[in-house]
C-alpha atoms as a PDB file:
ATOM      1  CA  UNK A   1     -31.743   8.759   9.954  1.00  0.00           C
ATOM      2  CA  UNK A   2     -29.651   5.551   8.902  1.00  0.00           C
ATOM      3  CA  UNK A   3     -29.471   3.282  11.749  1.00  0.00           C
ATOM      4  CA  UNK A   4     -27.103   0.194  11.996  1.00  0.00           C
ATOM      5  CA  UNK A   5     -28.775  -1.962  14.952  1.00  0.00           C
ATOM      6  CA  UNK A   6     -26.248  -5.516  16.016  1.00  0.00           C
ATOM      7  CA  UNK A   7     -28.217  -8.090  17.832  1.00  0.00           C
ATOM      8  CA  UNK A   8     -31.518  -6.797  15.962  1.00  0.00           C
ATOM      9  CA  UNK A   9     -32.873 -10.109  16.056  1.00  0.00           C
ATOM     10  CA  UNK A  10     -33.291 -10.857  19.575  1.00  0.00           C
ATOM     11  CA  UNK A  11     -35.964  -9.750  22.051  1.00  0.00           C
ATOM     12  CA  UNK A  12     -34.160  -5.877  22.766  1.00  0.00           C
ATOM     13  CA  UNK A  13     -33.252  -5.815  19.211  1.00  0.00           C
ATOM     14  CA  UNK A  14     -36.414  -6.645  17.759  1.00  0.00           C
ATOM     15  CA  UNK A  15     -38.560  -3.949  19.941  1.00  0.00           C
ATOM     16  CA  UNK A  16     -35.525  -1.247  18.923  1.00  0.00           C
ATOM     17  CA  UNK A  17     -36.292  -1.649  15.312  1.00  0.00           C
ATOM     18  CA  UNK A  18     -40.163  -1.826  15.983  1.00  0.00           C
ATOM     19  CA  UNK A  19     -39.741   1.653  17.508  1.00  0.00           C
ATOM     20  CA  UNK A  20     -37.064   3.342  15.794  1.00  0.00           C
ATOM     21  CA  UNK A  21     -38.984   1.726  12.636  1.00  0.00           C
ATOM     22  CA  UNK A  22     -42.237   3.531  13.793  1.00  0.00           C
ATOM     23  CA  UNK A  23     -40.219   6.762  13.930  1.00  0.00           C
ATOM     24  CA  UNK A  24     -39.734   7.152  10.665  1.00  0.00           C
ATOM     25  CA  UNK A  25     -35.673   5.811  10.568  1.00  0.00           C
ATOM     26  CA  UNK A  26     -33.760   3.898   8.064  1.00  0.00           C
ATOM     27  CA  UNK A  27     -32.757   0.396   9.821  1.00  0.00           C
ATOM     28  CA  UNK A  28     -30.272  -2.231   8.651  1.00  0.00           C
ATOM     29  CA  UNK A  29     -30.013  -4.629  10.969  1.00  0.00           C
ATOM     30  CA  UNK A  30     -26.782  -7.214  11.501  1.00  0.00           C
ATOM     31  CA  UNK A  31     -27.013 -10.518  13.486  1.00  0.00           C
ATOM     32  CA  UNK A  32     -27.194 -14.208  13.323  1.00  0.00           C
ATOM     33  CA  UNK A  33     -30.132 -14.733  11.658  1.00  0.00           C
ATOM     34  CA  UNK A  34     -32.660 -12.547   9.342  1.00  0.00           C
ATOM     35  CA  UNK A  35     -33.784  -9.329  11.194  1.00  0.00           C
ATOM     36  CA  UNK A  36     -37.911  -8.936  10.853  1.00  0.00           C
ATOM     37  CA  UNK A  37     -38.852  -5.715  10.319  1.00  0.00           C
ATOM     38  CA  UNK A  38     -35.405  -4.119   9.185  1.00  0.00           C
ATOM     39  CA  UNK A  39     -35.025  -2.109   5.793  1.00  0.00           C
ATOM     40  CA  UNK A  40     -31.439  -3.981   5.188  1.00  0.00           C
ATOM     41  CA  UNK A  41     -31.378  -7.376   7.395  1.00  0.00           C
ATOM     42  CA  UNK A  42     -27.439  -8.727   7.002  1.00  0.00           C
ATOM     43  CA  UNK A  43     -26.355 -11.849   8.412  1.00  0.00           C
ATOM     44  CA  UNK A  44     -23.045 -11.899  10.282  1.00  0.00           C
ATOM     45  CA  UNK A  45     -20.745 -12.134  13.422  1.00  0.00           C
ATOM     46  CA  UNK A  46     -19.070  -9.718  15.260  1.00  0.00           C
ATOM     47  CA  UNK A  47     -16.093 -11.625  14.784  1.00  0.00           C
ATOM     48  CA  UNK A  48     -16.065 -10.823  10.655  1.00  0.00           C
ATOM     49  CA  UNK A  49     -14.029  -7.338  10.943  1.00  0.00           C
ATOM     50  CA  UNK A  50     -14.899  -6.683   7.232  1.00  0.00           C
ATOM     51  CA  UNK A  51     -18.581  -7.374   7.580  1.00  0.00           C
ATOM     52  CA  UNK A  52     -18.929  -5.065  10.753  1.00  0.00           C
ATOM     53  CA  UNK A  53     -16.868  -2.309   9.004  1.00  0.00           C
ATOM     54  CA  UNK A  54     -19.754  -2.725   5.955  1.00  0.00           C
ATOM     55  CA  UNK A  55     -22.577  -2.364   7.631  1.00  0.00           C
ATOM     56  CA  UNK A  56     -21.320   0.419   9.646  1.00  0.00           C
ATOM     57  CA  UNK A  57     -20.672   1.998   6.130  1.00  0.00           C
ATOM     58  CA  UNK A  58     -23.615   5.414   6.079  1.00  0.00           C
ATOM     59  CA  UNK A  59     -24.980   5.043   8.533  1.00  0.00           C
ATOM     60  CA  UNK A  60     -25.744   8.585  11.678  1.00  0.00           C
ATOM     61  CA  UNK A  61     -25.798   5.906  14.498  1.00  0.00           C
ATOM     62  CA  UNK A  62     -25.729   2.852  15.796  1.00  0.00           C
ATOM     63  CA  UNK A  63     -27.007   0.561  18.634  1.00  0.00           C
ATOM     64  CA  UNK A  64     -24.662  -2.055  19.871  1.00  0.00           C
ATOM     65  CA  UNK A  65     -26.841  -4.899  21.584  1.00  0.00           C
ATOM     66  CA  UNK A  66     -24.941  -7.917  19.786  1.00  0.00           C
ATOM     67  CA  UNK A  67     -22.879 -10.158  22.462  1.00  0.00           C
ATOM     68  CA  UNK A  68     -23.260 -13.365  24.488  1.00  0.00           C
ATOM     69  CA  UNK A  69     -25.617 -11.848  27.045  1.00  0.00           C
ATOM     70  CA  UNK A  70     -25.115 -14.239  30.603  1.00  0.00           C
ATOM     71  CA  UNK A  71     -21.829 -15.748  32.169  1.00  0.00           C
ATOM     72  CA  UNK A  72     -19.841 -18.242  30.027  1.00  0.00           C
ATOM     73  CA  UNK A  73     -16.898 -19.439  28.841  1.00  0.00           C
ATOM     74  CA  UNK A  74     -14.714 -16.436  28.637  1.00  0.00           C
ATOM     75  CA  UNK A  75     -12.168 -17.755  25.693  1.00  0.00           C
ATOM     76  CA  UNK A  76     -14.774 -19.309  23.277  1.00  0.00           C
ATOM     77  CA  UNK A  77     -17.311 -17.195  24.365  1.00  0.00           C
ATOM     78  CA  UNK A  78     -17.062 -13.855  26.018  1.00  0.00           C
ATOM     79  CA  UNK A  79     -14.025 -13.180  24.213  1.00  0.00           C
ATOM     80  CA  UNK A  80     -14.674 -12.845  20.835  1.00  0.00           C
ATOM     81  CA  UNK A  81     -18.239 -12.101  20.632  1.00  0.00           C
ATOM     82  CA  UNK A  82     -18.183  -9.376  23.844  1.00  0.00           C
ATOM     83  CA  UNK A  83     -14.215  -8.108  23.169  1.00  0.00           C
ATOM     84  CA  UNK A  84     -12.862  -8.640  20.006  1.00  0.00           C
ATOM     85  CA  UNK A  85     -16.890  -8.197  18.745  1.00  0.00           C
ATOM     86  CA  UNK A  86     -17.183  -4.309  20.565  1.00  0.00           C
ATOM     87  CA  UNK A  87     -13.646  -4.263  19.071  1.00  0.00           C
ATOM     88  CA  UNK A  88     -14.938  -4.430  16.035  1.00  0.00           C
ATOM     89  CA  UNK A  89     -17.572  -2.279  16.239  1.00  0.00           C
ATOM     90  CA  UNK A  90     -15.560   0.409  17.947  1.00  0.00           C
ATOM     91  CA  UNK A  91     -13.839   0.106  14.570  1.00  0.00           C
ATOM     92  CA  UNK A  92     -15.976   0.165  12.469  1.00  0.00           C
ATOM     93  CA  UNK A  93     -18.003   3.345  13.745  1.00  0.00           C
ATOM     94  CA  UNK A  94     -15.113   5.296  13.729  1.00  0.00           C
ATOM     95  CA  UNK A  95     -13.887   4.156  10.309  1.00  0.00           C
ATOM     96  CA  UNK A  96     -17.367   5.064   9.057  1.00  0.00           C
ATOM     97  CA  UNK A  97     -18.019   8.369  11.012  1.00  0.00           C
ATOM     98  CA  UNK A  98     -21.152   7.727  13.092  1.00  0.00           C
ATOM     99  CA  UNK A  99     -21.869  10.363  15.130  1.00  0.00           C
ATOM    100  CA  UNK A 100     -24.073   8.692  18.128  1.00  0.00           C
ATOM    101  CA  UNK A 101     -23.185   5.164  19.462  1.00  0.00           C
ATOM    102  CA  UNK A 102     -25.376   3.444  21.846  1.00  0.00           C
ATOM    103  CA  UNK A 103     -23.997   0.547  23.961  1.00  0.00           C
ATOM    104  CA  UNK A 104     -25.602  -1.951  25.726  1.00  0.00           C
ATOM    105  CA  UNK A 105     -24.448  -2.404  29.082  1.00  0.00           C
ATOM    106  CA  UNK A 106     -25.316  -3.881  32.305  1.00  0.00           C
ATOM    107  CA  UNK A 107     -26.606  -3.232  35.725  1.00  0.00           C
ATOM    108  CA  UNK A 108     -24.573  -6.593  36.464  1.00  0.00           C
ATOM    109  CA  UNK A 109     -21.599  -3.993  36.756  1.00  0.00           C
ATOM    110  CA  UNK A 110     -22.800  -2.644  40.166  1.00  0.00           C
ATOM    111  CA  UNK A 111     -23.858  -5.728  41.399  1.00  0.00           C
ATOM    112  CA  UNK A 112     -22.462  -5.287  44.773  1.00  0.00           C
ATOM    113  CA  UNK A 113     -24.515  -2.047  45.437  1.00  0.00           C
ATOM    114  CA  UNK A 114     -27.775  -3.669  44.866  1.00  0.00           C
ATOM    115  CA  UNK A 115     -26.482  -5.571  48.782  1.00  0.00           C
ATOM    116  CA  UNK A 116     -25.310  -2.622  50.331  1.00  0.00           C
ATOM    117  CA  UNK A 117     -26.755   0.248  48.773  1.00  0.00           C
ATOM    118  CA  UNK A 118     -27.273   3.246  49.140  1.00  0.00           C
ATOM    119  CA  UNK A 119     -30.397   2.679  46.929  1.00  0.00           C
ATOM    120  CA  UNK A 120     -30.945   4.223  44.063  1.00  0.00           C
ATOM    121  CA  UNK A 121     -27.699   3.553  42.168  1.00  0.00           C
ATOM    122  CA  UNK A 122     -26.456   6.078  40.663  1.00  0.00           C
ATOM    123  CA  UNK A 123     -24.094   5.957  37.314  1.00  0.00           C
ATOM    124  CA  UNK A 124     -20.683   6.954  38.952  1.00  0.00           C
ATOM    125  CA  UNK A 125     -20.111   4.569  41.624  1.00  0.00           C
ATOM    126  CA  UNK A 126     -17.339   2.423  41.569  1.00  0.00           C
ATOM    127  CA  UNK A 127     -17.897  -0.918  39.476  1.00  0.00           C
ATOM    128  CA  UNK A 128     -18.051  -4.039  40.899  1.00  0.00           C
ATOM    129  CA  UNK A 129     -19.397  -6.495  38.213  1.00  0.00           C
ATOM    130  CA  UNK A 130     -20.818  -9.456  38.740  1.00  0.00           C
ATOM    131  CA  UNK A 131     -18.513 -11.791  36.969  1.00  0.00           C
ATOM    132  CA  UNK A 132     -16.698 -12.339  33.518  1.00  0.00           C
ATOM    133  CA  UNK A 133     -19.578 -11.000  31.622  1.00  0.00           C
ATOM    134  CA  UNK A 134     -19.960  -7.874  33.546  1.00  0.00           C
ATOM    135  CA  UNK A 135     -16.263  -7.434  33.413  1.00  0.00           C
ATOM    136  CA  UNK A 136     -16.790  -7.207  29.454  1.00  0.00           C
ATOM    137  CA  UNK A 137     -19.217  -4.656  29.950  1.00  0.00           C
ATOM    138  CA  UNK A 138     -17.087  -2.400  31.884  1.00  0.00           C
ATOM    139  CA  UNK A 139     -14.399  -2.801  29.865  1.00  0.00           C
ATOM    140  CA  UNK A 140     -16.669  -1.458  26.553  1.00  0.00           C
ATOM    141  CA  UNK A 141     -17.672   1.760  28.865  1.00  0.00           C
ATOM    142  CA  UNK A 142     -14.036   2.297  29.347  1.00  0.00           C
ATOM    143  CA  UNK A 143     -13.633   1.728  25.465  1.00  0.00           C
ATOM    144  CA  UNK A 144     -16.703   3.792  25.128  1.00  0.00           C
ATOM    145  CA  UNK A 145     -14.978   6.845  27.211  1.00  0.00           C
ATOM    146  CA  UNK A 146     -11.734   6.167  25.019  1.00  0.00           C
ATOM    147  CA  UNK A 147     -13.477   6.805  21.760  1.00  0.00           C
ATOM    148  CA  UNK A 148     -15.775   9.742  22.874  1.00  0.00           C
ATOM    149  CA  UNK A 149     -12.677  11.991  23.964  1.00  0.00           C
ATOM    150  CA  UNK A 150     -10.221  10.320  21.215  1.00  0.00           C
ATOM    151  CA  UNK A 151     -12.385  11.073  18.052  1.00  0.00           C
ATOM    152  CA  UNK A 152     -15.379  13.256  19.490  1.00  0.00           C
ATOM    153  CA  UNK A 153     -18.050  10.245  19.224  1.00  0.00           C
ATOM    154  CA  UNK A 154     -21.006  10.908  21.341  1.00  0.00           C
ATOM    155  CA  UNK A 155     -21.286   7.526  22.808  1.00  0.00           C
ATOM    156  CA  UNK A 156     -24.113   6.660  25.414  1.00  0.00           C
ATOM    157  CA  UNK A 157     -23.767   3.588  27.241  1.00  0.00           C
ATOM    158  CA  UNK A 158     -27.333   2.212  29.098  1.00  0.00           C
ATOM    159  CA  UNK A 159     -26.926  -0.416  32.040  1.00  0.00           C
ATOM    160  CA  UNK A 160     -29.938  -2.750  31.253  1.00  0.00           C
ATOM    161  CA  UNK A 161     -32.222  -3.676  33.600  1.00  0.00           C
ATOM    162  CA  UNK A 162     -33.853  -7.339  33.483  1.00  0.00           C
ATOM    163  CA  UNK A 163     -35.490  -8.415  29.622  1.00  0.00           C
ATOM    164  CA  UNK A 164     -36.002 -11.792  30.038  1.00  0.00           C
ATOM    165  CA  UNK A 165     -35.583 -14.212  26.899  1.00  0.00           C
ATOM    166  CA  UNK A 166     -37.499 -17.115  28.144  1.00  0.00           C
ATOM    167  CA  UNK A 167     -40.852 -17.616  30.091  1.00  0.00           C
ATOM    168  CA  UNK A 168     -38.429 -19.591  32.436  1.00  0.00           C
ATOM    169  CA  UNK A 169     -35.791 -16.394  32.725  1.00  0.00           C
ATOM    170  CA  UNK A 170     -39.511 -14.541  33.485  1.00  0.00           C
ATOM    171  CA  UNK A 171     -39.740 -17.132  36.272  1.00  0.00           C
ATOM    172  CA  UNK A 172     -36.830 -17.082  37.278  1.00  0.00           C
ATOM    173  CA  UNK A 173     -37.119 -12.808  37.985  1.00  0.00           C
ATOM    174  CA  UNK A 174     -40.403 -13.214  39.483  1.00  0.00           C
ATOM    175  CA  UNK A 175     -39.175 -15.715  42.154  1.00  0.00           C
ATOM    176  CA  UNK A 176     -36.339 -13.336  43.244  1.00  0.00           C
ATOM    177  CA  UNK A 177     -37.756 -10.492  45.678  1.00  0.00           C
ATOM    178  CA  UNK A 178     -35.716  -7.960  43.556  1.00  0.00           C
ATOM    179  CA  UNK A 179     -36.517  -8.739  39.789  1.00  0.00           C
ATOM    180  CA  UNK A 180     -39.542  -6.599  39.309  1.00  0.00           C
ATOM    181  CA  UNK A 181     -37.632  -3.502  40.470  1.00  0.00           C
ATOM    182  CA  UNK A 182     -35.250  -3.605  37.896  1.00  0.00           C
ATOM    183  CA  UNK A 183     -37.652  -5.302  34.829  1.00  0.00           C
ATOM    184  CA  UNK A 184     -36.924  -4.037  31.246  1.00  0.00           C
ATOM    185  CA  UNK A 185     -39.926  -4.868  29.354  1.00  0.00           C
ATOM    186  CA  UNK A 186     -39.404  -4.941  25.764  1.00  0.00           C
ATOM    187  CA  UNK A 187     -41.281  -1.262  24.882  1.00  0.00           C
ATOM    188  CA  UNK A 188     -39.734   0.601  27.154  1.00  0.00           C
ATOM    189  CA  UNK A 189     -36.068  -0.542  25.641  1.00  0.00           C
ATOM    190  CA  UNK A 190     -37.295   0.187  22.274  1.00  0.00           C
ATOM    191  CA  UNK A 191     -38.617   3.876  23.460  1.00  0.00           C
ATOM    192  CA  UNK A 192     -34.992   4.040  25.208  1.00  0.00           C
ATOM    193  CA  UNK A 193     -32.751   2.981  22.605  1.00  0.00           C
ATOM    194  CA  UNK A 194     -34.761   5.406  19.892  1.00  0.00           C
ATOM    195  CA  UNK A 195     -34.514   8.481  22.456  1.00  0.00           C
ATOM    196  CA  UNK A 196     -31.000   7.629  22.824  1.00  0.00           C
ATOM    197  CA  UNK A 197     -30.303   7.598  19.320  1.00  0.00           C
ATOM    198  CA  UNK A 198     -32.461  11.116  18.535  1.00  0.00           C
ATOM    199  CA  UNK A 199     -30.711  12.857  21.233  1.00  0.00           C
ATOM    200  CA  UNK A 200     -28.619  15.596  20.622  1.00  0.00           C
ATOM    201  CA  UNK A 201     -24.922  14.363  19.959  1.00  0.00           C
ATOM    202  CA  UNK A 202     -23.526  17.592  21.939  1.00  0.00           C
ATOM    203  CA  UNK A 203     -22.857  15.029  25.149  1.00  0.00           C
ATOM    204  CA  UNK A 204     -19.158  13.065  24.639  1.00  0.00           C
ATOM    205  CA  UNK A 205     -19.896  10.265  27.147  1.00  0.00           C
ATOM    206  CA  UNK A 206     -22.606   9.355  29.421  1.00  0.00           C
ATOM    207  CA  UNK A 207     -23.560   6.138  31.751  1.00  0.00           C
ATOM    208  CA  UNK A 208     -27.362   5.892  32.594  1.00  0.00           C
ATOM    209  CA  UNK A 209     -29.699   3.304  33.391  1.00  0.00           C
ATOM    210  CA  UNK A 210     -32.708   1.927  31.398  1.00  0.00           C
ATOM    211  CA  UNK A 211     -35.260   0.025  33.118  1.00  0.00           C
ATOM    212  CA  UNK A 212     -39.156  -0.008  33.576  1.00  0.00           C
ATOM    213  CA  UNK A 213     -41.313   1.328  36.498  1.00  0.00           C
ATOM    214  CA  UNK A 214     -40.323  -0.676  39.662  1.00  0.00           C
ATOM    215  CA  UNK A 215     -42.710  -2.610  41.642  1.00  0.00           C
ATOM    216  CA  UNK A 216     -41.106  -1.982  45.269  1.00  0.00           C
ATOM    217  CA  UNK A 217     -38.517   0.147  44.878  1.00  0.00           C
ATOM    218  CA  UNK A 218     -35.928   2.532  42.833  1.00  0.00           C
ATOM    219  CA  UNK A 219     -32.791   0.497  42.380  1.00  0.00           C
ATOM    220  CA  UNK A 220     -31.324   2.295  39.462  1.00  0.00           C
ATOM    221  CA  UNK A 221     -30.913   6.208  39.504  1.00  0.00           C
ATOM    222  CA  UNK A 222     -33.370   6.617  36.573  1.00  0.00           C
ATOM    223  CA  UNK A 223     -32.591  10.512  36.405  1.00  0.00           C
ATOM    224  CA  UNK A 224     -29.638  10.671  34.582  1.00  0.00           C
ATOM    225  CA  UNK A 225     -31.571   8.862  31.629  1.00  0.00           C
ATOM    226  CA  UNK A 226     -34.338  11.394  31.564  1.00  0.00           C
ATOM    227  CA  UNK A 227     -32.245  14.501  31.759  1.00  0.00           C
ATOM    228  CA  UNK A 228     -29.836  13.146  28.897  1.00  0.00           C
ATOM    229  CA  UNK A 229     -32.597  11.414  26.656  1.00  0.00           C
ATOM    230  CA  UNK A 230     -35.824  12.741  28.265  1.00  0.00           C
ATOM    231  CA  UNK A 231     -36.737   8.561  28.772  1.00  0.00           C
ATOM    232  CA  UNK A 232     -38.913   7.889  31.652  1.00  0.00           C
ATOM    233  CA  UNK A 233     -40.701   4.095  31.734  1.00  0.00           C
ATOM    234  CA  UNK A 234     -44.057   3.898  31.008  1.00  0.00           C
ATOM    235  CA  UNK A 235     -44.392  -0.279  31.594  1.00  0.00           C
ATOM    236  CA  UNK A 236     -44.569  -1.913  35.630  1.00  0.00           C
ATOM    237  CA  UNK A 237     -43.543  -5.749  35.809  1.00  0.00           C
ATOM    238  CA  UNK A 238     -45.250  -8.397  34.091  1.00  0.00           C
ATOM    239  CA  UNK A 239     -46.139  -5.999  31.457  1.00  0.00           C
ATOM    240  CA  UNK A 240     -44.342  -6.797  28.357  1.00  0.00           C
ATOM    241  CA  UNK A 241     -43.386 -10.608  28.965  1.00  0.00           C
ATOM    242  CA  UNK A 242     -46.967 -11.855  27.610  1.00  0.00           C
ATOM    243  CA  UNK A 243     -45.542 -12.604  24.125  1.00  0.00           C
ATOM    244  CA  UNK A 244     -42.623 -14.581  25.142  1.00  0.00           C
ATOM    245  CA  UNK A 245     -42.153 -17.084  22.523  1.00  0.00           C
ATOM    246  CA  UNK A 246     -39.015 -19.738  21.904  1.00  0.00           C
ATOM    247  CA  UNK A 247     -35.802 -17.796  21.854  1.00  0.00           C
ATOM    248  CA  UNK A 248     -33.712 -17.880  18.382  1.00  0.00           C
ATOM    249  CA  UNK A 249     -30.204 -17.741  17.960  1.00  0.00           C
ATOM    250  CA  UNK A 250     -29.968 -14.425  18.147  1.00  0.00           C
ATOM    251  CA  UNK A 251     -26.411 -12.313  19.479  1.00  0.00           C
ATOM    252  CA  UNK A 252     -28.499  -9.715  21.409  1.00  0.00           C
ATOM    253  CA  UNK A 253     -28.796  -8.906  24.790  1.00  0.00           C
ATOM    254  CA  UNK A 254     -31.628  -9.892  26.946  1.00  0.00           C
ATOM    255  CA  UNK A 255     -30.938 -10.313  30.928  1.00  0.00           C
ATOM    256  CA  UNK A 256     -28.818  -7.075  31.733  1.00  0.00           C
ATOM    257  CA  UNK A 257     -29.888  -7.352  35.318  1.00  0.00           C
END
């Protein structure tokens, strides 16, 4: 299968195209800088309608990672690279016909249930996101809903858990009490992402959760994501954040806590 991965060069992206790469797929990669591993590696931003509408060109599916991945400036920031970017990308897939589209999300969207529970969080509560950032991500799962029942897309989006970028974002989730229940290590997203994208593409629209073993406790209503996908974590926190190295200037996700 031809896969068209954005934000391939950052610490999710990377581990998607190791796995999906190890599957046997096709993988052109778009982001900032060179994509490692990737059979086509283009350089680009989300921004560049005509270069997302390329790369989207033959390709069966596509993972969307690429976006400014924590709070910031919403005009010169989340705007363009998290709205008029999935914009773009929303586009593009349907321009070029892809048949599965895989969006990366945020648990950030229910970040008031994580307070008052109940515990585990399941997809179809109410959102209540965290702040601007968040806010972009529920607005692609409403885009993501749009497209599936405007143009029969099957369209998956995944609520990341916690990737962290940095050894400091590591030590930043191990000081908080609830970081290790919802770590993402890198090998689990890239066994996610490929499941999600080998799936069936009977399913419209779906919202599930992706994140590791917890340490404590179930925060995230991991079901959904193993009935849809047949994903179930393999990795417990630290596991995973050993070869943390000097982030690059990537467009991926990474903390989707």
């Amino acid at each position: 299968m031809r896969v068209l991965v954005t934000g391939s060069a950052g610490r999710i992206g990377r581990a998607v195209v190791r796995e999906l790469k190890a599957r046997g797929h096709f993988i052109r990669g778009l982001d900032l800088i060179a994509t490692p591993g990737a059979d086509e590696s283009v350089t680009g931003d989300l921004t560049d309608a005509p270069t997302v509408r390329r790369v989207a060109e033959g390709v069966a599916a596509l993972v969307h990672l690429a976006a400014t991945p924590d709070d910031a400036d919403f005009l010169t920031k989340l705007l363009p690279n998290n709205v008029v970017g999935a914009y773009h990308v929303f586009e593009a897939a349907r321009a070029a016909g892809v048949r599965r589209l895989v969006l990366a999300s945020t648990g950030q969207v229910v970040w008031g249930q994580r307070f008052t529970g109940p515990l585990p969080i399941r997809a179809d509560v109410p959102p209540t996101p965290r702040g601007w950032y968040a806010a972009t991500k529920v607005f692609q799962e409403a885009a993501g809903r749009a497209f599936a029942d405007a143009y029969g897309m099957s369209v998956v989006a995944a609520r990341l858990g916690w990737c962290p970028r940095t050894r400091e974002h590591a030590e930043e989730l191990a000081a908080t009490d609830w970081g290790p229940d919802v770590y993402l290590s890198p090998a689990d997203a890239g066994r996610f992402f490929a499941l999600a994208v080998e799936a069936p593409a009977d399913g419209r629209f779906a919202v599930v959760y992706a994140c590791s073993r917890p340490l404590r406790q179930e925060v995230y209503d991991l079901r959904p994501a193993k009935d849809l996908i047949g994903y179930e974590p393999r990795d417990v926190w630290p596991h995973g954040v050993e070869d943390l190295t000097t982030p690059t200037r990537s467009a991926s996700e990474g903390e989707g806590s």
